[in-house]
C-alpha atoms as a PDB file:
ATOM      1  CA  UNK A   1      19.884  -5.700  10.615  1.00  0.00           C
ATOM      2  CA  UNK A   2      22.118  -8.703   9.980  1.00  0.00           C
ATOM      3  CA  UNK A   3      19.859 -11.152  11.328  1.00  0.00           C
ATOM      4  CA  UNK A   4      16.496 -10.223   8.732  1.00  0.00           C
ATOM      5  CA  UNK A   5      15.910 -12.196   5.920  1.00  0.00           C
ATOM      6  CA  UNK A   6      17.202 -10.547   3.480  1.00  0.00           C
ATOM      7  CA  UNK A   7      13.734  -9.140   2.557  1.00  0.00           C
ATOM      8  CA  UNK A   8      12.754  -6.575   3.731  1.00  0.00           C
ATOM      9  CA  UNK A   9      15.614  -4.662   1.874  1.00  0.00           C
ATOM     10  CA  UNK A  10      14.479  -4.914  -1.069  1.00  0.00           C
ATOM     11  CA  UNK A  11      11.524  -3.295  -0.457  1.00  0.00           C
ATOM     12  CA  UNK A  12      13.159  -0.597  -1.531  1.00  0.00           C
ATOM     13  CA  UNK A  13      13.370  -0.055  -4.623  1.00  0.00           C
ATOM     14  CA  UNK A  14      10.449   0.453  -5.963  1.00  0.00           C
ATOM     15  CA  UNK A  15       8.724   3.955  -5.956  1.00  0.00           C
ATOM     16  CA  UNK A  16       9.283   6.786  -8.629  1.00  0.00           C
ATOM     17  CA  UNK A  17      10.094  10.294  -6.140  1.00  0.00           C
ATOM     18  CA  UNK A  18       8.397  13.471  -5.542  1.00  0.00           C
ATOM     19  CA  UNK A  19       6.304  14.906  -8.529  1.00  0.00           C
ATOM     20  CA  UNK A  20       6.676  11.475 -11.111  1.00  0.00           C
ATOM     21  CA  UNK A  21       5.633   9.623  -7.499  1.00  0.00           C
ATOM     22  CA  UNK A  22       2.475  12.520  -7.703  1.00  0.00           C
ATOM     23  CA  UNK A  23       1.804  11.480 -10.906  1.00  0.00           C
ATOM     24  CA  UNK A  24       1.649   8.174 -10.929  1.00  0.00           C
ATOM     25  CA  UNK A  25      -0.561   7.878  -7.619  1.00  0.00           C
ATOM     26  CA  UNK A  26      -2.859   9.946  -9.568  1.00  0.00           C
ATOM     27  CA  UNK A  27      -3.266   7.815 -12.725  1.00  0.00           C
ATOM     28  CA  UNK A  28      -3.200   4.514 -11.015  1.00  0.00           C
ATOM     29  CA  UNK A  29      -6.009   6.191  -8.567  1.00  0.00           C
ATOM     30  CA  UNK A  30      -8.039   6.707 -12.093  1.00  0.00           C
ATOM     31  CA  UNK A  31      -7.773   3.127 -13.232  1.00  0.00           C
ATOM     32  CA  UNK A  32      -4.697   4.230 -15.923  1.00  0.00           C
ATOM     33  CA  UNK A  33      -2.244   1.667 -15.129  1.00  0.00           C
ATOM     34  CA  UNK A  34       1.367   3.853 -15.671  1.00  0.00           C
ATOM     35  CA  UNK A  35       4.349   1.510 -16.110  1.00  0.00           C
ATOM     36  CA  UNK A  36       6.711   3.338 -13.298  1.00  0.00           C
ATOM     37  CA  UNK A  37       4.437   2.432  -9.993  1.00  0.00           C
ATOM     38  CA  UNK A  38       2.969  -1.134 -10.458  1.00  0.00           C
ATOM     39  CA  UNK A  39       5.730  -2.609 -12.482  1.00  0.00           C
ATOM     40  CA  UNK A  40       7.941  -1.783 -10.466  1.00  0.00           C
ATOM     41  CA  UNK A  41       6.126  -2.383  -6.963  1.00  0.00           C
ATOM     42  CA  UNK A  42       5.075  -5.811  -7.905  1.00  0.00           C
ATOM     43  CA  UNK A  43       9.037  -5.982  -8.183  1.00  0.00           C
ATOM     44  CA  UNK A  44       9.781  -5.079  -4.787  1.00  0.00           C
ATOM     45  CA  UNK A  45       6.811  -7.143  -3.379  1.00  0.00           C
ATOM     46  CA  UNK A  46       7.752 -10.118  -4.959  1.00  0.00           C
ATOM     47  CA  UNK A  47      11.077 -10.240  -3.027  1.00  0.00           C
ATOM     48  CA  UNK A  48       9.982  -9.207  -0.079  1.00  0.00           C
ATOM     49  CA  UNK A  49       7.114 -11.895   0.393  1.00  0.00           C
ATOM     50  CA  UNK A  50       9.050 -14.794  -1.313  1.00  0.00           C
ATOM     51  CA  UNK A  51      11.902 -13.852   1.095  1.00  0.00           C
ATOM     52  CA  UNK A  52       8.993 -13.127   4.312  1.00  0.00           C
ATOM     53  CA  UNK A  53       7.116 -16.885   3.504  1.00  0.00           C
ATOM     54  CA  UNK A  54      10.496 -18.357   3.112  1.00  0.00           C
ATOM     55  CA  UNK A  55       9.932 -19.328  -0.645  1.00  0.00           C
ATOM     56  CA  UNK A  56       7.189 -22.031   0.604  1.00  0.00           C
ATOM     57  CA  UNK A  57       4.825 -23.335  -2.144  1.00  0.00           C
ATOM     58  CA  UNK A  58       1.399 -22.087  -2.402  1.00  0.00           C
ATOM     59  CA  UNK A  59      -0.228 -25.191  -1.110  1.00  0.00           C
ATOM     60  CA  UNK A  60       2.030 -24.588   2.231  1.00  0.00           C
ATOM     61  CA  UNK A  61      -0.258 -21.673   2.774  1.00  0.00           C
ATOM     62  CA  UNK A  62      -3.379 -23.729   2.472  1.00  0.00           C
ATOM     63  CA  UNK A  63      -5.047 -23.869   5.961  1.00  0.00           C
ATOM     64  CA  UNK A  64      -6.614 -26.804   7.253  1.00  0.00           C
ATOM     65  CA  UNK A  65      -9.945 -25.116   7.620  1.00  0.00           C
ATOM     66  CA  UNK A  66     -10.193 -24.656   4.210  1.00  0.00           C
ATOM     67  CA  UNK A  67      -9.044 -20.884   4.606  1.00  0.00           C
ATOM     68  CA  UNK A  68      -7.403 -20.863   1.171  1.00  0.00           C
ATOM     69  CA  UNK A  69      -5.656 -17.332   0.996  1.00  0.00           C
ATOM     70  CA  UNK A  70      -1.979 -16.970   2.352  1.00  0.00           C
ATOM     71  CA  UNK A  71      -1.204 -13.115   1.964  1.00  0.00           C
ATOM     72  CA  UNK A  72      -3.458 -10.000   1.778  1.00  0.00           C
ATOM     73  CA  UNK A  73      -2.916  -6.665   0.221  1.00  0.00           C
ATOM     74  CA  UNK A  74      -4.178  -3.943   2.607  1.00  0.00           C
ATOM     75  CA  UNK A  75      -5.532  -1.181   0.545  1.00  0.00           C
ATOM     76  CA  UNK A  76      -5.763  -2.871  -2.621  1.00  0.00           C
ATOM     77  CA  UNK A  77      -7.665  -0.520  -5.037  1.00  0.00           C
ATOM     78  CA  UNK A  78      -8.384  -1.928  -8.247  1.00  0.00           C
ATOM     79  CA  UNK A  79      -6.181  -4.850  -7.856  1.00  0.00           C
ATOM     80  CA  UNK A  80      -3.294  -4.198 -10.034  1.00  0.00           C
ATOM     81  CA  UNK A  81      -0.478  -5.426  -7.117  1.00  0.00           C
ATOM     82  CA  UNK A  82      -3.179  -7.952  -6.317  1.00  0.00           C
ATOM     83  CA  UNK A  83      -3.359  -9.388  -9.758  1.00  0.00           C
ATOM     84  CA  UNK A  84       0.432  -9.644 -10.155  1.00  0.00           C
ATOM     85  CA  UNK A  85       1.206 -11.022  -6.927  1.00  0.00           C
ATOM     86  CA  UNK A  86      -1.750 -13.685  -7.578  1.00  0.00           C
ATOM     87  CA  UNK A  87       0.081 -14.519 -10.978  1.00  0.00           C
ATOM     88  CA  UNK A  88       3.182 -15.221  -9.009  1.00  0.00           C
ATOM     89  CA  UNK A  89       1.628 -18.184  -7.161  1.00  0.00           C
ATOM     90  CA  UNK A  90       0.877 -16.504  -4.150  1.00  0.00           C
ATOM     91  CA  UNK A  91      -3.221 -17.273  -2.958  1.00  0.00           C
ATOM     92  CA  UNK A  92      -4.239 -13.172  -2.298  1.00  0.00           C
ATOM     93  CA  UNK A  93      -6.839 -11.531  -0.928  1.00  0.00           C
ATOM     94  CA  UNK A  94      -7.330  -7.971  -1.323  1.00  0.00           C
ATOM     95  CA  UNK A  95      -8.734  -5.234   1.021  1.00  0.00           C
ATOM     96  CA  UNK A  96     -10.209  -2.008   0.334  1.00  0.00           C
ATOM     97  CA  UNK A  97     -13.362  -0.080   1.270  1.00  0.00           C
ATOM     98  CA  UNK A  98     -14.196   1.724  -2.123  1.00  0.00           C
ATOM     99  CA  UNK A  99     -16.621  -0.230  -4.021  1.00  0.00           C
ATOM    100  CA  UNK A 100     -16.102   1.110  -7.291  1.00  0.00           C
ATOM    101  CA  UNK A 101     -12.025   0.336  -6.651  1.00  0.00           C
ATOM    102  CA  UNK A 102     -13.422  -3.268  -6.266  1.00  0.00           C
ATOM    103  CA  UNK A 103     -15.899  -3.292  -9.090  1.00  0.00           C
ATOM    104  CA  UNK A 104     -13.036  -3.076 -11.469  1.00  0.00           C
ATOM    105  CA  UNK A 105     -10.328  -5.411  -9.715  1.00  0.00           C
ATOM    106  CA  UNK A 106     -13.329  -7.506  -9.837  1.00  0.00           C
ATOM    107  CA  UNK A 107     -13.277  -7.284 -13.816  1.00  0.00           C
ATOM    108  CA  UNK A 108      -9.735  -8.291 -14.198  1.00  0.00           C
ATOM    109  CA  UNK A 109      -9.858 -11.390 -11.734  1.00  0.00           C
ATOM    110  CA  UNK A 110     -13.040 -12.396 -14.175  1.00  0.00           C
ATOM    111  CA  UNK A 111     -10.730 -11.891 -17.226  1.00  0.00           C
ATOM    112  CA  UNK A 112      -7.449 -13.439 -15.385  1.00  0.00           C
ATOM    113  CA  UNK A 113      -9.291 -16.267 -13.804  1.00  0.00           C
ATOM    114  CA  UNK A 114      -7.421 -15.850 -10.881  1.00  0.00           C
ATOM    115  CA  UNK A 115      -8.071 -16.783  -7.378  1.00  0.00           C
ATOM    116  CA  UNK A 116      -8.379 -13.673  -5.785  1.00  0.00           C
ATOM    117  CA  UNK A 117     -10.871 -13.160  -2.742  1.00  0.00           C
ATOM    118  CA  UNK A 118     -11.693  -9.481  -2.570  1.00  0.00           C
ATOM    119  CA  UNK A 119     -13.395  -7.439   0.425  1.00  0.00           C
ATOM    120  CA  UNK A 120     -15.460  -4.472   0.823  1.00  0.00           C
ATOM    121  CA  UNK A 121     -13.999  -3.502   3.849  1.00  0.00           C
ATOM    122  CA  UNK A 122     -12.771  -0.568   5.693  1.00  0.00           C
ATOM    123  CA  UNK A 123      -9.044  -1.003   6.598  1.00  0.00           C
ATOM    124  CA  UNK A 124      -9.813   0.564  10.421  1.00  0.00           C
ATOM    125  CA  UNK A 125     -12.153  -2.645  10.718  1.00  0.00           C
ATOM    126  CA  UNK A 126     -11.769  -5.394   8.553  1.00  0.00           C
ATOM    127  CA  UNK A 127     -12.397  -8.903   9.107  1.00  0.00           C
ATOM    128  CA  UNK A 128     -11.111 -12.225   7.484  1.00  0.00           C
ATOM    129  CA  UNK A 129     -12.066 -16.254   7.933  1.00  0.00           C
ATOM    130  CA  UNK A 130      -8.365 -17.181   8.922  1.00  0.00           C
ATOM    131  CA  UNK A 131      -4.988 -15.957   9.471  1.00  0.00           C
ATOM    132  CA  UNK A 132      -2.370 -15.297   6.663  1.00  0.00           C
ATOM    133  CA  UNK A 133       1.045 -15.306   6.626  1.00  0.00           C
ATOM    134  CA  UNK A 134       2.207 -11.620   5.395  1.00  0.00           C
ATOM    135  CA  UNK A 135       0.304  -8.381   4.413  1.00  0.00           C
ATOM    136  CA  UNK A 136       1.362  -5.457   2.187  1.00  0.00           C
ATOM    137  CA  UNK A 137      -0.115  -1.935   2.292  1.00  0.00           C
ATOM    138  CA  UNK A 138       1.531   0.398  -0.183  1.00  0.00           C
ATOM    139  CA  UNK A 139       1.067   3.281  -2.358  1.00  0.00           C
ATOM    140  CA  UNK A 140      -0.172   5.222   1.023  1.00  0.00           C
ATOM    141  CA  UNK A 141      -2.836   3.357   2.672  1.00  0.00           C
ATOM    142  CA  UNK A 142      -1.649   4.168   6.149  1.00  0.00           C
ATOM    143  CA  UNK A 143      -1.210   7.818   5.479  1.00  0.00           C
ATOM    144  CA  UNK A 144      -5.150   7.928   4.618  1.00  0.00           C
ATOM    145  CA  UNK A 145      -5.282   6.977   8.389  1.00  0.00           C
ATOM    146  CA  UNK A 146      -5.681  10.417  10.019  1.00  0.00           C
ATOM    147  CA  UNK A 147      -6.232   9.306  13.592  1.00  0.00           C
ATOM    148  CA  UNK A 148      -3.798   7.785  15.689  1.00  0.00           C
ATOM    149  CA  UNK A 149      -6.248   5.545  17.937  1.00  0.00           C
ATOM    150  CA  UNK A 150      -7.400   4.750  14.093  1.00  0.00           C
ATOM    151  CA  UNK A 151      -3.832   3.621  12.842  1.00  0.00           C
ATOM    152  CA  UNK A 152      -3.224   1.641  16.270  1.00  0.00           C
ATOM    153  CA  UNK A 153      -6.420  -0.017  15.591  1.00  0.00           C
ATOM    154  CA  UNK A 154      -5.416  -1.299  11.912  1.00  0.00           C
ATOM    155  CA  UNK A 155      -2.147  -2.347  13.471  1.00  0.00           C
ATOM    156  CA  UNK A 156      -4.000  -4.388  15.836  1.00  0.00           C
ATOM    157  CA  UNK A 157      -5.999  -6.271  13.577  1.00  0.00           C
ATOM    158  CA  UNK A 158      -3.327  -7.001  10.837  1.00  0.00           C
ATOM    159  CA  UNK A 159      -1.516  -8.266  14.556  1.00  0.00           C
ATOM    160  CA  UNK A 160      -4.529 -10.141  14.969  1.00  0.00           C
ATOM    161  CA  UNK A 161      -5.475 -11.644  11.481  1.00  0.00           C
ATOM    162  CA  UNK A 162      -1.403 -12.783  10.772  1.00  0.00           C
ATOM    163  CA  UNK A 163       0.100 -16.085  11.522  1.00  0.00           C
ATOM    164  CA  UNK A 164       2.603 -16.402  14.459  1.00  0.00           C
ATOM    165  CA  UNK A 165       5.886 -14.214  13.224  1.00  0.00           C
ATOM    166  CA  UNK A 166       3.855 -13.141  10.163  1.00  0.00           C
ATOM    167  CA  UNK A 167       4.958  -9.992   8.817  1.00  0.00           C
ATOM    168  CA  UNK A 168       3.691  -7.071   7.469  1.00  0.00           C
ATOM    169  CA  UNK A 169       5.046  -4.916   5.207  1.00  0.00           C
ATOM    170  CA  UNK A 170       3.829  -1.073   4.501  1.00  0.00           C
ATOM    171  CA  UNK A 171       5.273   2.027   3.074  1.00  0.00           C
ATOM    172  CA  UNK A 172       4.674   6.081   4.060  1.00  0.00           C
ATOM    173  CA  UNK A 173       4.796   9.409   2.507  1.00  0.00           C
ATOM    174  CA  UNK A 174       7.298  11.206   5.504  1.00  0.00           C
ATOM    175  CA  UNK A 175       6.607  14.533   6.860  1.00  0.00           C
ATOM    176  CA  UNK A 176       9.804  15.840   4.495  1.00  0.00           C
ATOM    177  CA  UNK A 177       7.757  14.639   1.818  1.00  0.00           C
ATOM    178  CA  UNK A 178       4.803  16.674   2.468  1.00  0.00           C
ATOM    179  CA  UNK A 179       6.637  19.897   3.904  1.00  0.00           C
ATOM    180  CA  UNK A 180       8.307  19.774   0.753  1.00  0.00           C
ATOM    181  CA  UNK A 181       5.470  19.752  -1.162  1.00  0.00           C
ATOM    182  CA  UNK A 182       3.645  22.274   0.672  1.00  0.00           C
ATOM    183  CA  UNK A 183       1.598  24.714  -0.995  1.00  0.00           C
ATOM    184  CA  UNK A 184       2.395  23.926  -4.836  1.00  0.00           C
ATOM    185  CA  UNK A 185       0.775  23.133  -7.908  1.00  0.00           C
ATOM    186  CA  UNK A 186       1.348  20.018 -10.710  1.00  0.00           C
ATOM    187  CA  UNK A 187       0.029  19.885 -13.877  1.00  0.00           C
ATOM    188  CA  UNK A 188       0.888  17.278 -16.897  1.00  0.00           C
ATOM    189  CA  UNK A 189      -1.129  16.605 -19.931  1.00  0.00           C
ATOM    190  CA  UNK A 190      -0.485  12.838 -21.038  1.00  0.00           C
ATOM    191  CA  UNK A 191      -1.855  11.178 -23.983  1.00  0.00           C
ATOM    192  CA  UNK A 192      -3.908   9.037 -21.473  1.00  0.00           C
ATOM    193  CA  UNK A 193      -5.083  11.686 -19.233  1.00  0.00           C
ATOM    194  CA  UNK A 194      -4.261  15.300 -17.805  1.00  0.00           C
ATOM    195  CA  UNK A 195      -4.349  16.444 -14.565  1.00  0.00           C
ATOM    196  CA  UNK A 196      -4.007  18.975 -12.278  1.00  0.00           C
ATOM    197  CA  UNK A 197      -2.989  18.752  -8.413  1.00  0.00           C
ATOM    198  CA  UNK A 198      -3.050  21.187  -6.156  1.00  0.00           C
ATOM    199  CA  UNK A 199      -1.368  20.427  -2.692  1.00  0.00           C
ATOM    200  CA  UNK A 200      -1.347  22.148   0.839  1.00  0.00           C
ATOM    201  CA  UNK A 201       0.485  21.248   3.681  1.00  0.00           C
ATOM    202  CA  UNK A 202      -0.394  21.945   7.594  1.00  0.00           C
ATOM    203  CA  UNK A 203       2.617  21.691   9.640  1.00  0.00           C
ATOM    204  CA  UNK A 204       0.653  22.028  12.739  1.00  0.00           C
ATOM    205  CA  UNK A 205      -2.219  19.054  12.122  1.00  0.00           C
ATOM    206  CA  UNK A 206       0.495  17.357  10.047  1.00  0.00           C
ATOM    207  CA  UNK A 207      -2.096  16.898   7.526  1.00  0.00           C
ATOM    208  CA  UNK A 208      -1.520  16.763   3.673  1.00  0.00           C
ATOM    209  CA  UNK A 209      -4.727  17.632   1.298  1.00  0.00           C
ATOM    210  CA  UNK A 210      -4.845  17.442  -2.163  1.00  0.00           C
ATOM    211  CA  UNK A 211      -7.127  18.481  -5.168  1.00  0.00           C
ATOM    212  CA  UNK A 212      -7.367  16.394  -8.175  1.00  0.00           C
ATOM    213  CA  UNK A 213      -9.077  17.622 -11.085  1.00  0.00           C
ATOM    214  CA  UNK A 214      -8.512  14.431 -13.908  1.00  0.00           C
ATOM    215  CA  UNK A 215      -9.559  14.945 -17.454  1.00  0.00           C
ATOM    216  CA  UNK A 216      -9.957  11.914 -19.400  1.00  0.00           C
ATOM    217  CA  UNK A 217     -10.489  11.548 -23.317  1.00  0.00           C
ATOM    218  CA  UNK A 218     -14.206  10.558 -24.474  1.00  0.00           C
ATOM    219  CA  UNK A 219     -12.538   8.532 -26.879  1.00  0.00           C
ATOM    220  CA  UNK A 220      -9.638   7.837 -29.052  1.00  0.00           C
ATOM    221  CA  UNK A 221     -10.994  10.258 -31.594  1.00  0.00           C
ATOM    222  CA  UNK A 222     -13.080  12.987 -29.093  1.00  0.00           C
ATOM    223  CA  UNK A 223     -11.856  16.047 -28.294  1.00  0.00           C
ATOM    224  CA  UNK A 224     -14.001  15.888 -25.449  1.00  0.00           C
ATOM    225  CA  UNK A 225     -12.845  15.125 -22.266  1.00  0.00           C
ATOM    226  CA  UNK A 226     -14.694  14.111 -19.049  1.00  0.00           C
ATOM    227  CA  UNK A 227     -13.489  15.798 -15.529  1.00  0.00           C
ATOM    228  CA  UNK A 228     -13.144  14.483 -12.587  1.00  0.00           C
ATOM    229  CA  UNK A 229     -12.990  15.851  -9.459  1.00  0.00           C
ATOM    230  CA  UNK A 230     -11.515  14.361  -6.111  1.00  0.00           C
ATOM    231  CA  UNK A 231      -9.853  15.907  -2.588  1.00  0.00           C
ATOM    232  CA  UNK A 232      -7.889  13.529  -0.269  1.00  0.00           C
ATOM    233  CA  UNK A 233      -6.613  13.818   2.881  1.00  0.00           C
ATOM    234  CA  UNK A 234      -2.842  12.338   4.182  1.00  0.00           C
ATOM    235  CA  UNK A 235      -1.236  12.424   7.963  1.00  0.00           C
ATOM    236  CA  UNK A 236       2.359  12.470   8.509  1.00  0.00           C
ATOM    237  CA  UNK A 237       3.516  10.395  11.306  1.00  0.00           C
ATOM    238  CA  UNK A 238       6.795  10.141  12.230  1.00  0.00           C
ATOM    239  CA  UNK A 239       8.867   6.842  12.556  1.00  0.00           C
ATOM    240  CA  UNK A 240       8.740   7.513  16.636  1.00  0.00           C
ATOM    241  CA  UNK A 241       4.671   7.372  16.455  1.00  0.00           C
ATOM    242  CA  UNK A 242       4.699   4.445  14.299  1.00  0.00           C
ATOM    243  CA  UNK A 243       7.160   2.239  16.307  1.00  0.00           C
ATOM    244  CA  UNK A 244       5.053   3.028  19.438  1.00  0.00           C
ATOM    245  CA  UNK A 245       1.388   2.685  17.761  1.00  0.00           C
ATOM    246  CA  UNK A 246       3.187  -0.654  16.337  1.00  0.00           C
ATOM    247  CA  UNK A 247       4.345  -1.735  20.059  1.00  0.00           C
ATOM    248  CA  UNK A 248       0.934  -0.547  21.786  1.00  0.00           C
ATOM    249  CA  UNK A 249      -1.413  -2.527  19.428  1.00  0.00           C
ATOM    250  CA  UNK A 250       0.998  -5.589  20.054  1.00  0.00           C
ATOM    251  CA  UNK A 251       3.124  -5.722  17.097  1.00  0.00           C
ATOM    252  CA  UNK A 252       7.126  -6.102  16.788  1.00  0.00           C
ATOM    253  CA  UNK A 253       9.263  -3.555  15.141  1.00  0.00           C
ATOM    254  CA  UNK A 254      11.928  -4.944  12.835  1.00  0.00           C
ATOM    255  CA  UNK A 255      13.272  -2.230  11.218  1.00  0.00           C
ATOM    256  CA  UNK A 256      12.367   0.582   8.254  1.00  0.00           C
ATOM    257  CA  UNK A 257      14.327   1.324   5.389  1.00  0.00           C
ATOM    258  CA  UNK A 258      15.057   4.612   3.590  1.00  0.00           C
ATOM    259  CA  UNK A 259      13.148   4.383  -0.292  1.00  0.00           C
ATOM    260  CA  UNK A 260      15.605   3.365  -2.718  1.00  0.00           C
ATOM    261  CA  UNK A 261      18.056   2.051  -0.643  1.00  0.00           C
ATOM    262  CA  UNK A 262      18.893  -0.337   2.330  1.00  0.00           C
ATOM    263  CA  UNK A 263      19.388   2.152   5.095  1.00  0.00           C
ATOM    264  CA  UNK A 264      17.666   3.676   7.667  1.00  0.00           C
ATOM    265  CA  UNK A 265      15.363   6.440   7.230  1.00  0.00           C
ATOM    266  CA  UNK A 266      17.010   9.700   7.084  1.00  0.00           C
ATOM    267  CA  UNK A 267      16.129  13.088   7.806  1.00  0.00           C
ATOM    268  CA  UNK A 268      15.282  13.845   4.204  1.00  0.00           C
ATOM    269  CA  UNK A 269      13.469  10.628   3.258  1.00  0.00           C
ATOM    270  CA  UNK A 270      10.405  11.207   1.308  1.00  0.00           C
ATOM    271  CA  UNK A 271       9.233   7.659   1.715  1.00  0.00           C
ATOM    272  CA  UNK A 272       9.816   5.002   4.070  1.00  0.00           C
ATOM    273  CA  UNK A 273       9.320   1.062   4.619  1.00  0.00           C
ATOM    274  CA  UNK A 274       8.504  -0.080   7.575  1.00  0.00           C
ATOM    275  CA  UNK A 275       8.674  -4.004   8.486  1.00  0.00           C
ATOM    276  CA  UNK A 276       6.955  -5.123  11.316  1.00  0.00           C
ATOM    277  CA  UNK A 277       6.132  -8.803  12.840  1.00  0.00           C
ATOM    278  CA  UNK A 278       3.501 -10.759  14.568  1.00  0.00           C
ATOM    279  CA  UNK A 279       3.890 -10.777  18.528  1.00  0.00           C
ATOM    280  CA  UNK A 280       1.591 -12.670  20.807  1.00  0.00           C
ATOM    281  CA  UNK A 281       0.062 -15.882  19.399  1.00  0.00           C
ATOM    282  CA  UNK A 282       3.605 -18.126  19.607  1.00  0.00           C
ATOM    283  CA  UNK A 283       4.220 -16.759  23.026  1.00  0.00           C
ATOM    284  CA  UNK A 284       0.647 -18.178  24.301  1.00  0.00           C
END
């Protein structure tokens, strides 16, 4: 691991654990922007893609074409990581397939005045006008992959759609994580919002489902609240399946990382980092 750029490391330290990680995925996934997950992720992502683009300037990711967006966040939801990253100088483009996600990213670039192209696009099939030179996918994109030909498919094109020894940087909810979880219950009523989540746990499929019922205030002075009701659906894929779906859809492994810290994934990780790179177009 000596010979990465010192990157990829500090992915690391970014996500709150196990029932404050719950928590936060749920509020951020309801537009309430909690401190602990985006502060801190635009954090780790900073480092890692001023370390990945070798601290070039933003006009050194201009492409001749006229292609005008260096990096792309995979899974971008309402834009929060988006926004930030843009703010740091980097030219973004995010990627996600829910419309009403994009509606309100779409709001904040219009009140940040940021250059931000964003896509209606399905992760499993997206399409871009030009190549970039790294792409992030956190807070669980990939788990929402629950096919494997799927996942090998999304590696492809992020192989496809990167510069030559562009890199691409993702995180995943392990299968400790979830068999940890298993069949439990959380519930926390915040001045923001309330919720309750009720998990399961399949060892077998290696599926993860959830039900979130989110109640949300009127108003600052209403008693009333307004429910919401969602159920999503995780896989847990081992680091094994990943390298190989990685190597199959033409990628390079670098290495993966252990949440938190800068070593390799252990038994009882609950989240990883994976770091892969571009293979193919320099060796043409």
């Amino acid at each position: 691991m000596d010979d990465l750029p010192s990157t990829c490391v500090d992915v690391l330290q970014l996500h709150v654990r196990t029932a404050a990680d719950v928590q936060a995925a749920v509020l951020r996934h309801f537009k309430i922007d909690p401190a602990g997950c985006e502060v801190k992720h635009i954090a780790l992502e900073r480092q890692v893609l001023r370390r990945l683009t070798g601290e070039v300037n933003v006009s050194e990711l201009h492409f001749a074409d006229g292609f005008q967006y260096g990096s792309m966040d995979l899974g971008c939801g309402t834009g929060n990581m988006t926004e930030l990253l843009a703010k740091e100088g980097y030219d973004m483009i995010g990627v996600d397939n829910s419309e009403d996600m994009l509606e309100i990213a779409s709001e904040k670039r219009a009140e940040s005045g940021l250059n931000i192209l964003y896509l209606l696009q399905d992760m499993r099939e997206f399409e871009l006008y030009g190549t970039v030179k790294a792409v992030v996918s956190i807070c669980d994109s990939i788990n929402y992959i629950l096919e494997e030909d799927d996942l090998r498919e999304v590696f492809s094109l992020v192989n496809n759609y990167l510069d030559p020894k562009g890199m691409f940087i993702f995180d995943l909810n392990t299968k400790y994580k979830y068999e940890q979880m298993g069949e439990t219950t959380i519930a926390e009523n915040r001045e923001e919002a309330s919720f309750i989540w009720d998990n399961y746990y399949d060892p077998e499929e290696e599926i993860n489902e959830y039900e979130l019922a989110i109640f949300i205030p009127e108003g600052e002075d209403s008693d009333l609240y307004r429910k919401f009701e969602e159920v999503h659906y995780q896989r847990a894929y081992d680091l094994a399946t990943i390298c190989r779906l990685l190597e199959e859809a033409g990628m390079e492994f670098v290495t993966a990382y252990d949440a938190f810290t800068k070593d390799a994934p252990r038994p009882e990780s609950e989240r990883i980092y994976v770091v892969a790179r571009e293979k193919g177009k320099s060796e043409k």
